[in-house]
Protein backbone atom coordinates (compact mmCIF):
# COMPACT_ATOMS: atom_id res chain seq x y z
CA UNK A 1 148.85 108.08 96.94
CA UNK A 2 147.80 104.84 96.66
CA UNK A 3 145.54 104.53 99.84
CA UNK A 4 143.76 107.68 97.87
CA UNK A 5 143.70 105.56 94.30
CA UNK A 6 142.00 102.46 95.97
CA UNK A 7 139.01 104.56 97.44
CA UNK A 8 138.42 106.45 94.35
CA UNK A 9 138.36 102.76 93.03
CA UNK A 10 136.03 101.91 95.60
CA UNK A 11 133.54 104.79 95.96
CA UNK A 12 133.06 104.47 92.21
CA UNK A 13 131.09 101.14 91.86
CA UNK A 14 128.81 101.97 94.62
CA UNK A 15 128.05 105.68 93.14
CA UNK A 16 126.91 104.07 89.87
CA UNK A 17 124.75 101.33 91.85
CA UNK A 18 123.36 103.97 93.96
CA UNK A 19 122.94 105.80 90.58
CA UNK A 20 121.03 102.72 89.05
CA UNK A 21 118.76 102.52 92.59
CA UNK A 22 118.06 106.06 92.31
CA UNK A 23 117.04 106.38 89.11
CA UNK A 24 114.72 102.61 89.31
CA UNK A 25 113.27 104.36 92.43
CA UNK A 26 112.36 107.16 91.15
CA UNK A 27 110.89 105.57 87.92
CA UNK A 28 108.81 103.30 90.47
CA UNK A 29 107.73 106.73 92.54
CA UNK A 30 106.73 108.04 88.83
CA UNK A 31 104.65 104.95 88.02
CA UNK A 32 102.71 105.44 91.29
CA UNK A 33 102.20 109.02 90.46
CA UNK A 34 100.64 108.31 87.39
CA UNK A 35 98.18 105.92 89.20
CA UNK A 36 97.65 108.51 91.73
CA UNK A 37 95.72 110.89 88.98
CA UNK A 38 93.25 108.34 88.38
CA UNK A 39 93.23 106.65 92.09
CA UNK A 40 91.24 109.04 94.64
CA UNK A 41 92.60 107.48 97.26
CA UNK A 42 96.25 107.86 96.14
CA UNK A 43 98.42 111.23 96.75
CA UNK A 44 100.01 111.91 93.21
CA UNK A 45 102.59 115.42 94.40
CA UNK A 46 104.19 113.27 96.91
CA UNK A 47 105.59 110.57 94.50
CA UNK A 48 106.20 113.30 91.94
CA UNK A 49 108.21 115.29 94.66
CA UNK A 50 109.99 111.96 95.61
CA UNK A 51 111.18 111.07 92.08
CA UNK A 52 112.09 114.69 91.52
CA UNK A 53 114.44 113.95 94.70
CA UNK A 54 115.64 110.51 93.33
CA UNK A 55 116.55 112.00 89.67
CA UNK A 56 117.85 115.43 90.73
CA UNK A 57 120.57 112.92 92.73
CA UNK A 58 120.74 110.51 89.83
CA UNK A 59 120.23 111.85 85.88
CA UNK A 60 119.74 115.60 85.47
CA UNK A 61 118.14 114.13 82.04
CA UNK A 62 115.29 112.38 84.22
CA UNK A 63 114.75 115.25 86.05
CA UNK A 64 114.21 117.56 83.44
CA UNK A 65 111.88 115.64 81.88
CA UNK A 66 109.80 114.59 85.06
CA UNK A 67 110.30 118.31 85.73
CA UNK A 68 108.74 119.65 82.09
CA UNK A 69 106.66 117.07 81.18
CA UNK A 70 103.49 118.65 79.88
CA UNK A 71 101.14 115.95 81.88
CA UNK A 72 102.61 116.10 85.41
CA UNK A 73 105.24 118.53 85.77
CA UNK A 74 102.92 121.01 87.07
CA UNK A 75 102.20 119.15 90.30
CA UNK A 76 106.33 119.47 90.99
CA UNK A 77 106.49 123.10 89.48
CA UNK A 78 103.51 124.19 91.61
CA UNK A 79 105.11 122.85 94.75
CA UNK A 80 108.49 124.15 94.24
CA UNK A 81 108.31 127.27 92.47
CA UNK A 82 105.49 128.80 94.69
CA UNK A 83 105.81 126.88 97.20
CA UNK A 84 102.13 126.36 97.66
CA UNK A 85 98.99 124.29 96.29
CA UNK A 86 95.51 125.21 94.55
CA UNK A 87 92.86 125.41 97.43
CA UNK A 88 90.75 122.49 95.20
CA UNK A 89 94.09 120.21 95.38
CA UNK A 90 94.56 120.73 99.18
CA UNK A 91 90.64 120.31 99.37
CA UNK A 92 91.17 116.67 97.10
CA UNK A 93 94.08 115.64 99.17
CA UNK A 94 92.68 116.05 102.60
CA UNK A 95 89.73 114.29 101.83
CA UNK A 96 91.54 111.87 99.95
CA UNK A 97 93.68 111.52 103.00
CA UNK A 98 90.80 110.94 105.48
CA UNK A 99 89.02 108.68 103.68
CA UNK A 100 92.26 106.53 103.07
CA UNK A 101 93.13 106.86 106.94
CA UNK A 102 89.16 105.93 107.71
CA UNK A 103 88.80 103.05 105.26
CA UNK A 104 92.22 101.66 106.56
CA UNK A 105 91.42 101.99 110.11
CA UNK A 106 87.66 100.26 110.17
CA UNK A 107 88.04 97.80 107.22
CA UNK A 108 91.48 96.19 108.45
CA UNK A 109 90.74 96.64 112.14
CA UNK A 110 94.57 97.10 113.04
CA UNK A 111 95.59 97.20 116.35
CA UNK A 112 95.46 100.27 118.68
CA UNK A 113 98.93 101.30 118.41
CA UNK A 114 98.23 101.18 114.73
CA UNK A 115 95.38 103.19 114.93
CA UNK A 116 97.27 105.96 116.48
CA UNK A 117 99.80 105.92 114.11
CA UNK A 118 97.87 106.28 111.18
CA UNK A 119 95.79 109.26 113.08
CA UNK A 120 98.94 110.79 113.87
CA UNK A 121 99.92 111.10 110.28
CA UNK A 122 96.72 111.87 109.13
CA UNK A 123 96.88 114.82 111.25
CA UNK A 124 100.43 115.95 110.51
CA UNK A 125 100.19 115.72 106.95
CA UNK A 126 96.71 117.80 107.58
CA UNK A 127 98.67 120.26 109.12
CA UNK A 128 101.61 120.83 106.24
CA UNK A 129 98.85 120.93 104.01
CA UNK A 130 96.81 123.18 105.52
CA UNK A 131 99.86 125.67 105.94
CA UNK A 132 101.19 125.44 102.96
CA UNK A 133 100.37 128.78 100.93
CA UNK A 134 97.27 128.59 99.04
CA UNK A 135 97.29 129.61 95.22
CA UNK A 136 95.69 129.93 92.31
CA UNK A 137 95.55 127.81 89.32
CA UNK A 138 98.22 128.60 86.80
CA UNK A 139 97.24 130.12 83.58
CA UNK A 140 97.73 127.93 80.60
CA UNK A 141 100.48 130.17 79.33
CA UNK A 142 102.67 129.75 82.41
């Protein structure tokens, strides 16, 4: 009985640190969304998705605000409910993508194996985006 006591005692400090990192990261992964609306060369969904992940985990409170805000909760609701993305914000985040990838690649003159790793992502994150469903724009009463 007691061996069970002490790691109830134990596990509990860490799940309200890991709580506390959660929650910070997800704020962070908010913040950079944010900057990612006005930043072409910054993804916005995937920090939104990201801090959706860190506050579903962390403080169902965050999450449903994150999830319902009237500003950016549409990039996490398109994702998730249908599963897909407006052709124009696959179109943006390709290029967006590309040009990030490019301007990385010839202005910083990494090395080789660099290079390759940065194409390779560029490419796979082409590819989930590309088959991802396409859909329309949601009407303002949705």
């Amino acid at each position: 009985m007691e061996a069970t006591t002490t790691a109830a005692t134990l596990a509990a400090p860490a799940g309200r640190v890991m709580r506390v990192v959660l929650i910070a990261a997800g704020t962070v992964l908010v913040g950079v969304g944010v900057l990612g609306i006005f930043l072409p060369l910054l993804p916005t969904t995937v920090f939104f998705l990201l801090a959706a992940a860190c506050y579903a985990r962390s403080s169902p409170g965050a999450y449903r605000w994150l999830t319902t805000n009237r500003f950016f909760g549409r990039y996490i609701r398109h994702y998730r409910e249908e599963h897909g993305a407006t052709m124009g914000a696959k179109m943006f985040s390709i290029g967006s993508l590309w040009i990030g990838i490019s301007a990385s690649a010839f202005l910083f003159e990494p090395a080789y194996w660099v290079d390759a790793i940065l194409l390779l992502i560029a490419v796979g994150v082409t590819v989930h985006l590309l088959t991802l469903r396409t859909i329309r724009p949601l009407t303002p009463d949705r």
